[in-house]
N, C-alpha and C. Protein backbone atom coordinates (compact mmCIF):
# COMPACT_ATOMS: atom_id res chain seq x y z
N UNK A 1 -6.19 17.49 -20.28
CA UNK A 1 -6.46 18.25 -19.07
C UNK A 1 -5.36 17.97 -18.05
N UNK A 2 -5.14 19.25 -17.46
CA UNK A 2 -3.63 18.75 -16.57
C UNK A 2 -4.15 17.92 -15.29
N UNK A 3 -3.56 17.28 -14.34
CA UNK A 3 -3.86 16.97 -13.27
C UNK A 3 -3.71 17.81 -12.23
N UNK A 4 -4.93 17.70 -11.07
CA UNK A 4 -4.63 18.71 -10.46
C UNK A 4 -3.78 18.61 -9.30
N UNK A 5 -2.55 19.14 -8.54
CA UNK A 5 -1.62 18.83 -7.86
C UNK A 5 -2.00 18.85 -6.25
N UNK A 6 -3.53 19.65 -6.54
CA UNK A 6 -3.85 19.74 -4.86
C UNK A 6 -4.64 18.72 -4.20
N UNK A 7 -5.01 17.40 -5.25
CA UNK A 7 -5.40 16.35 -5.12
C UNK A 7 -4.82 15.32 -4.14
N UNK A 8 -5.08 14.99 -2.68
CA UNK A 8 -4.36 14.16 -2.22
C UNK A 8 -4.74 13.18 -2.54
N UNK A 9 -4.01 11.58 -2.34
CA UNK A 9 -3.94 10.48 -2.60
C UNK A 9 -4.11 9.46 -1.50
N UNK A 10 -4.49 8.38 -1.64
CA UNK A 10 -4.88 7.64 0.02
C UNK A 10 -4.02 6.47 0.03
N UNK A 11 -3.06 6.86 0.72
CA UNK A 11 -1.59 5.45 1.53
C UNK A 11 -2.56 4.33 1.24
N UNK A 12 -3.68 4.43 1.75
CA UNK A 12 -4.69 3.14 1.86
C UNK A 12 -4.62 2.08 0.51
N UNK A 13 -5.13 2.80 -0.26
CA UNK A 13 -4.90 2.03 -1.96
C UNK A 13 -3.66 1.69 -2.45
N UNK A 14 -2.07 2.59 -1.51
CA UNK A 14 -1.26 1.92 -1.93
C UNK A 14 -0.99 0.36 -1.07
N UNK A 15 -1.10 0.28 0.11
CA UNK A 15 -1.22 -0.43 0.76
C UNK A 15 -1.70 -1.81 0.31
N UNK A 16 -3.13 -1.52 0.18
CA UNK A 16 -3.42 -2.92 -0.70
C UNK A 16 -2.83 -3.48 -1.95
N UNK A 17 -2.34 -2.44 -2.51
CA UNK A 17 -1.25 -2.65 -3.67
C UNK A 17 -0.35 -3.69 -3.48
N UNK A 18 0.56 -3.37 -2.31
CA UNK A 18 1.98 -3.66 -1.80
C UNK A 18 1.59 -4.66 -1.49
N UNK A 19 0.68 -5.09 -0.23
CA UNK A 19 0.38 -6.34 -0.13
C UNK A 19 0.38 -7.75 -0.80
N UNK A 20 -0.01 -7.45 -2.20
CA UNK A 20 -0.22 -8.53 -3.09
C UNK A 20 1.13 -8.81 -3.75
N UNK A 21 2.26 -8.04 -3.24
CA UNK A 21 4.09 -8.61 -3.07
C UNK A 21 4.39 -7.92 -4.74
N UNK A 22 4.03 -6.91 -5.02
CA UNK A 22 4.07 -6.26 -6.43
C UNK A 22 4.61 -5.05 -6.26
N UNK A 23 5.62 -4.43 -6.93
CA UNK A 23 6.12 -3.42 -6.96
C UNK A 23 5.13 -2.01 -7.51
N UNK A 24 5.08 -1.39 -6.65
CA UNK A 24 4.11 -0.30 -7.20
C UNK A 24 4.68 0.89 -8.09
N UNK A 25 3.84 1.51 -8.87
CA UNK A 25 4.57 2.42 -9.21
C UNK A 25 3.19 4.00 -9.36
N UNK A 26 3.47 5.02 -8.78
CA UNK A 26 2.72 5.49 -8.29
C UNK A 26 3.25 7.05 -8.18
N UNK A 27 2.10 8.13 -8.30
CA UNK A 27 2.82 9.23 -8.67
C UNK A 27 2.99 9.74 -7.52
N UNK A 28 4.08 11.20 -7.88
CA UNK A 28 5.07 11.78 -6.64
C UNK A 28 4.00 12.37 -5.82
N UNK A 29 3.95 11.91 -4.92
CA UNK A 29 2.54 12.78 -3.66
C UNK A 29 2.96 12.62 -2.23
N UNK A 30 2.48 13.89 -1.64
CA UNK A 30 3.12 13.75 -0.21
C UNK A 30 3.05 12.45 0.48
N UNK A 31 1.49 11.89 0.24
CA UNK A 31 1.46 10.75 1.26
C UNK A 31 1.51 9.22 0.66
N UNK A 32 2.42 9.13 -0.70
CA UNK A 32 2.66 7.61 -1.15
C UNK A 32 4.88 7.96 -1.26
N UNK A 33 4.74 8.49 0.13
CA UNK A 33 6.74 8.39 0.36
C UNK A 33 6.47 6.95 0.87
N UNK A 34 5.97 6.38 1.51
CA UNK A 34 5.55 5.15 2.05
C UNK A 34 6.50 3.94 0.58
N UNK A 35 6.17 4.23 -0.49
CA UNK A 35 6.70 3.70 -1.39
C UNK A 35 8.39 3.27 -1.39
N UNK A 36 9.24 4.75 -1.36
CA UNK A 36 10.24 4.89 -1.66
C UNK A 36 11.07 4.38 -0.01
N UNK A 37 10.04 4.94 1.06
CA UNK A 37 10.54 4.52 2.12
C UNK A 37 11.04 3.28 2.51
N UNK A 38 10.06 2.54 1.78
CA UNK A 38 10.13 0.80 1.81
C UNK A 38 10.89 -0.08 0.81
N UNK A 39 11.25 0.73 0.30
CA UNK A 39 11.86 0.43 -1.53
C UNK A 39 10.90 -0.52 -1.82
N UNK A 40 9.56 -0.23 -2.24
CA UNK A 40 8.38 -0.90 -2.68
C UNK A 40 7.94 -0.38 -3.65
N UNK A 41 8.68 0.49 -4.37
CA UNK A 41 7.99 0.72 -5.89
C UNK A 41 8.82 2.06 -6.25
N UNK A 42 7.90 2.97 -7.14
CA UNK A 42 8.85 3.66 -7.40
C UNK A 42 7.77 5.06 -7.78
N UNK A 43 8.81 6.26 -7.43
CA UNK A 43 7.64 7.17 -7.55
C UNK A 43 7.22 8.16 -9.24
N UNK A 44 7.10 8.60 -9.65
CA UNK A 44 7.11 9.24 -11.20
C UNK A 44 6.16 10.44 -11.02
N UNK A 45 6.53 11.75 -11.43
CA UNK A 45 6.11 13.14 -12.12
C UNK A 45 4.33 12.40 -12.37
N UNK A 46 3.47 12.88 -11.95
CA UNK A 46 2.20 12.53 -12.63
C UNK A 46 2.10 12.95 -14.29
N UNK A 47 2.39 13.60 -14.17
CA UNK A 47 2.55 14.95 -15.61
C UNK A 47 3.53 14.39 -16.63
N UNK A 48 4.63 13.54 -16.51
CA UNK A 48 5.34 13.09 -17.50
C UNK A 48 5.11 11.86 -17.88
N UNK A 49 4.37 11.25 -18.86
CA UNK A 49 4.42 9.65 -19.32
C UNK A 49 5.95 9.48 -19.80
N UNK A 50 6.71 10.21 -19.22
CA UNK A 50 7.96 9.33 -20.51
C UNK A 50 8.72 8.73 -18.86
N UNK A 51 8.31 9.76 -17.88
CA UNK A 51 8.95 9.07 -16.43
C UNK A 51 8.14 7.67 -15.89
N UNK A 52 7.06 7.78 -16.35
CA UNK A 52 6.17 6.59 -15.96
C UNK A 52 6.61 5.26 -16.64
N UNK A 53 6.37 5.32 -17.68
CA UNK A 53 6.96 4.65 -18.89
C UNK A 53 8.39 3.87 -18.41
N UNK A 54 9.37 4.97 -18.13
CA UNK A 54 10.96 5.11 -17.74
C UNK A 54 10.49 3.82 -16.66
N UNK A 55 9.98 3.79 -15.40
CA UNK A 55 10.04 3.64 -14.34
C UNK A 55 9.32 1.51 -14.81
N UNK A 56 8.50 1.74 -15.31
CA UNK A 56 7.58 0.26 -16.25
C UNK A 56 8.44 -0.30 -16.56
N UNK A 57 9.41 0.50 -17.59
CA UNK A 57 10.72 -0.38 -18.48
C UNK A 57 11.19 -0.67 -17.34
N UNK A 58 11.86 -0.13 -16.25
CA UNK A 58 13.20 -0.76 -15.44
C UNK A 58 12.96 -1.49 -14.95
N UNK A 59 11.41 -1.83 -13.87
CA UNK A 59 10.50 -3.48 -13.52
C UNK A 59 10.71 -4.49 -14.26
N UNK A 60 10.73 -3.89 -15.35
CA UNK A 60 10.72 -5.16 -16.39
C UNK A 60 11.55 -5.84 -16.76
N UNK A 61 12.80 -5.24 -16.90
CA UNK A 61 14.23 -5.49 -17.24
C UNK A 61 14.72 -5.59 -16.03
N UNK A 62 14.13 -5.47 -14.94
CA UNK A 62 15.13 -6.22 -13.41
C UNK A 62 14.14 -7.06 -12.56
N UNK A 63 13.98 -8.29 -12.94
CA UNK A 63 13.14 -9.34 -12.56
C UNK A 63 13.65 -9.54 -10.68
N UNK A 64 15.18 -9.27 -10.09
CA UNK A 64 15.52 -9.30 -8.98
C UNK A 64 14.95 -8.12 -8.10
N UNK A 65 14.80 -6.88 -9.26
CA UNK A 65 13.96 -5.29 -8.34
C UNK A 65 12.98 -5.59 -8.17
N UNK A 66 12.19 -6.35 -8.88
CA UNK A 66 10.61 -6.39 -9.02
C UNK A 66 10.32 -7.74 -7.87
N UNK A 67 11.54 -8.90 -7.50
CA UNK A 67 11.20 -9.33 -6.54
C UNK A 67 11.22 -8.47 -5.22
N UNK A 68 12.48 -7.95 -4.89
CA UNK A 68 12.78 -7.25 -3.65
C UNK A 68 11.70 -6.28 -3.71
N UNK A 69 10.84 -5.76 -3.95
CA UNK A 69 10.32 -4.18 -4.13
C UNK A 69 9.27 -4.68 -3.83
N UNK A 70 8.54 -6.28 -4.32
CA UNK A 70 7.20 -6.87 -3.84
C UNK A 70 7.48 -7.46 -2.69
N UNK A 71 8.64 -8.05 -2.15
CA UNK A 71 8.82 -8.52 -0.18
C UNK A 71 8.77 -7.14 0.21
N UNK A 72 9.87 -6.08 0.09
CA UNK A 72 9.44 -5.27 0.73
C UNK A 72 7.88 -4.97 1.21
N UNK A 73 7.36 -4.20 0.17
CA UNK A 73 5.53 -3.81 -0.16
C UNK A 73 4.78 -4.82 1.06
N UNK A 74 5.39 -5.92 0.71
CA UNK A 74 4.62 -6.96 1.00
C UNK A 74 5.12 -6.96 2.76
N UNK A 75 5.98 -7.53 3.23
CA UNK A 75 6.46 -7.03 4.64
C UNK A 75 6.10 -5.78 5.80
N UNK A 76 5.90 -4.39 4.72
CA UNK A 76 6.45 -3.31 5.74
C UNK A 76 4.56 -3.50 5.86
N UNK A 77 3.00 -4.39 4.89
CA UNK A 77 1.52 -3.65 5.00
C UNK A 77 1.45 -4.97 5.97
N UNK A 78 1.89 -5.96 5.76
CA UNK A 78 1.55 -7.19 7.23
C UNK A 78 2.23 -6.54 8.05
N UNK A 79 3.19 -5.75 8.83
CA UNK A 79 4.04 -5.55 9.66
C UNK A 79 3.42 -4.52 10.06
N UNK A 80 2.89 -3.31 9.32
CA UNK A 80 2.20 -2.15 9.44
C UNK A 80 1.30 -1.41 9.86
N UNK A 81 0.45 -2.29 8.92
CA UNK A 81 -0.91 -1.58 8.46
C UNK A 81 -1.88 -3.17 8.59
N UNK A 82 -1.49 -4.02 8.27
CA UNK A 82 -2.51 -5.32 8.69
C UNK A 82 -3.58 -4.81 9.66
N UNK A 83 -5.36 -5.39 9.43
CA UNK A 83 -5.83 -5.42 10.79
C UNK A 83 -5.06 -5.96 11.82
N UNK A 84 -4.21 -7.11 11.78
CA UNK A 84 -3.76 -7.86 13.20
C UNK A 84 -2.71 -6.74 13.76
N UNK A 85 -1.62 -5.97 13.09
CA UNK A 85 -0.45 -5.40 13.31
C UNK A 85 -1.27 -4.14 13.94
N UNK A 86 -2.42 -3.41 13.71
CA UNK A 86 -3.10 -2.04 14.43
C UNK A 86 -3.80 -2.62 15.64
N UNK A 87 -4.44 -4.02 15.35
CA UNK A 87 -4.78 -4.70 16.27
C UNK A 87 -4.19 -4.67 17.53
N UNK A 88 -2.96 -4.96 17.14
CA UNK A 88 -1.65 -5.31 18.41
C UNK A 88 -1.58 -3.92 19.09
N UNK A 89 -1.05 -2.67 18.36
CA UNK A 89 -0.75 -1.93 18.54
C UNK A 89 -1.96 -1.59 19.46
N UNK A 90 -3.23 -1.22 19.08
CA UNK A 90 -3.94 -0.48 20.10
C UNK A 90 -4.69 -1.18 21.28
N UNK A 91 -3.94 -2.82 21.05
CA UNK A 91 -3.80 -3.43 22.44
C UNK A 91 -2.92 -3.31 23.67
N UNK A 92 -1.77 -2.89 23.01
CA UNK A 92 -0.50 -2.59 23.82
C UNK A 92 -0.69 -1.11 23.87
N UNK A 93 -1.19 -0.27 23.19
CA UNK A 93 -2.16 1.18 24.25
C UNK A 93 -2.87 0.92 24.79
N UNK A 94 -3.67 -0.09 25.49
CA UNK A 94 -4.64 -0.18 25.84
C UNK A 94 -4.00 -0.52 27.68
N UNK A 95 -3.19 -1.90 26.99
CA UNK A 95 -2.56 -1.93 28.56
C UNK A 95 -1.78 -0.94 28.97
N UNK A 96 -0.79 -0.42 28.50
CA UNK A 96 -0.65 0.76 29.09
C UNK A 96 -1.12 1.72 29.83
N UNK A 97 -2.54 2.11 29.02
CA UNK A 97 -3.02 2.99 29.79
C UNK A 97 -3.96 2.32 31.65
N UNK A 98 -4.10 1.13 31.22
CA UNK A 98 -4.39 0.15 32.20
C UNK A 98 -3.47 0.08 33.51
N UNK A 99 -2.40 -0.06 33.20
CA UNK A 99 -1.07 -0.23 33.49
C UNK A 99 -1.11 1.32 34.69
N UNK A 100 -1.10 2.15 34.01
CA UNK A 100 -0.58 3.49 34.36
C UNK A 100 -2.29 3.97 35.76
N UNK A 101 -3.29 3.72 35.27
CA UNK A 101 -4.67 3.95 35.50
C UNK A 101 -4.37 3.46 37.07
N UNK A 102 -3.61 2.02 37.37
CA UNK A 102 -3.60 1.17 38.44
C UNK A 102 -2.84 1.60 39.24
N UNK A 103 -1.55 2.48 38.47
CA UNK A 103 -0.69 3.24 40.16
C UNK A 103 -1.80 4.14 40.43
């Protein structure tokens, strides 16, 4: 059965992926560019096992990609996406709008 292409995918699950400092590898979908953006894994055709496959072998045979690709992963979801890192963020909106409220 083919896959269906209008299926979106949730950043979320890659996220926890990346975290655990592992190179992901994950099919081509609008919202896992997050991957390639970070050089944290790598993306593959859903529809072709020989690109998936392709993409398995090269992890394997570059023990230095498969480190860099898990700091990345691992860096951009603590830096990111962490509760503490959204934490921050919608603290520093918060004063702001505090900030601005007081002139």
């Amino acid at each position: 059965m083919p896959m269906r292409k209008d299926i979106l995918g949730s950043p979320l699950k890659l996220c926890e992926y990346m975290v655990c400092g592992k190179p992901v590898v994950a099919s081509r979908k609008s919202c896992f560019e997050i991957l390639e953006e970070n050089k944290a894994g790598l993306l593959v055709d859903p529809e072709n096992p020989q690109e998936f496959a392709g993409a398995i072998i090269k992890l394997l045979r570059d023990p230095e990609l498969r480190k860099q690709m898990g700091e990345n992963g691992r860096k951009y979801v603590v830096g990111n996406r962490s509760w503490e890192s959204v934490a921050r963020k919608v603290a520093e909106v918060c004063e702001q709008v505090i900030k601005e409220r007081a002139r």
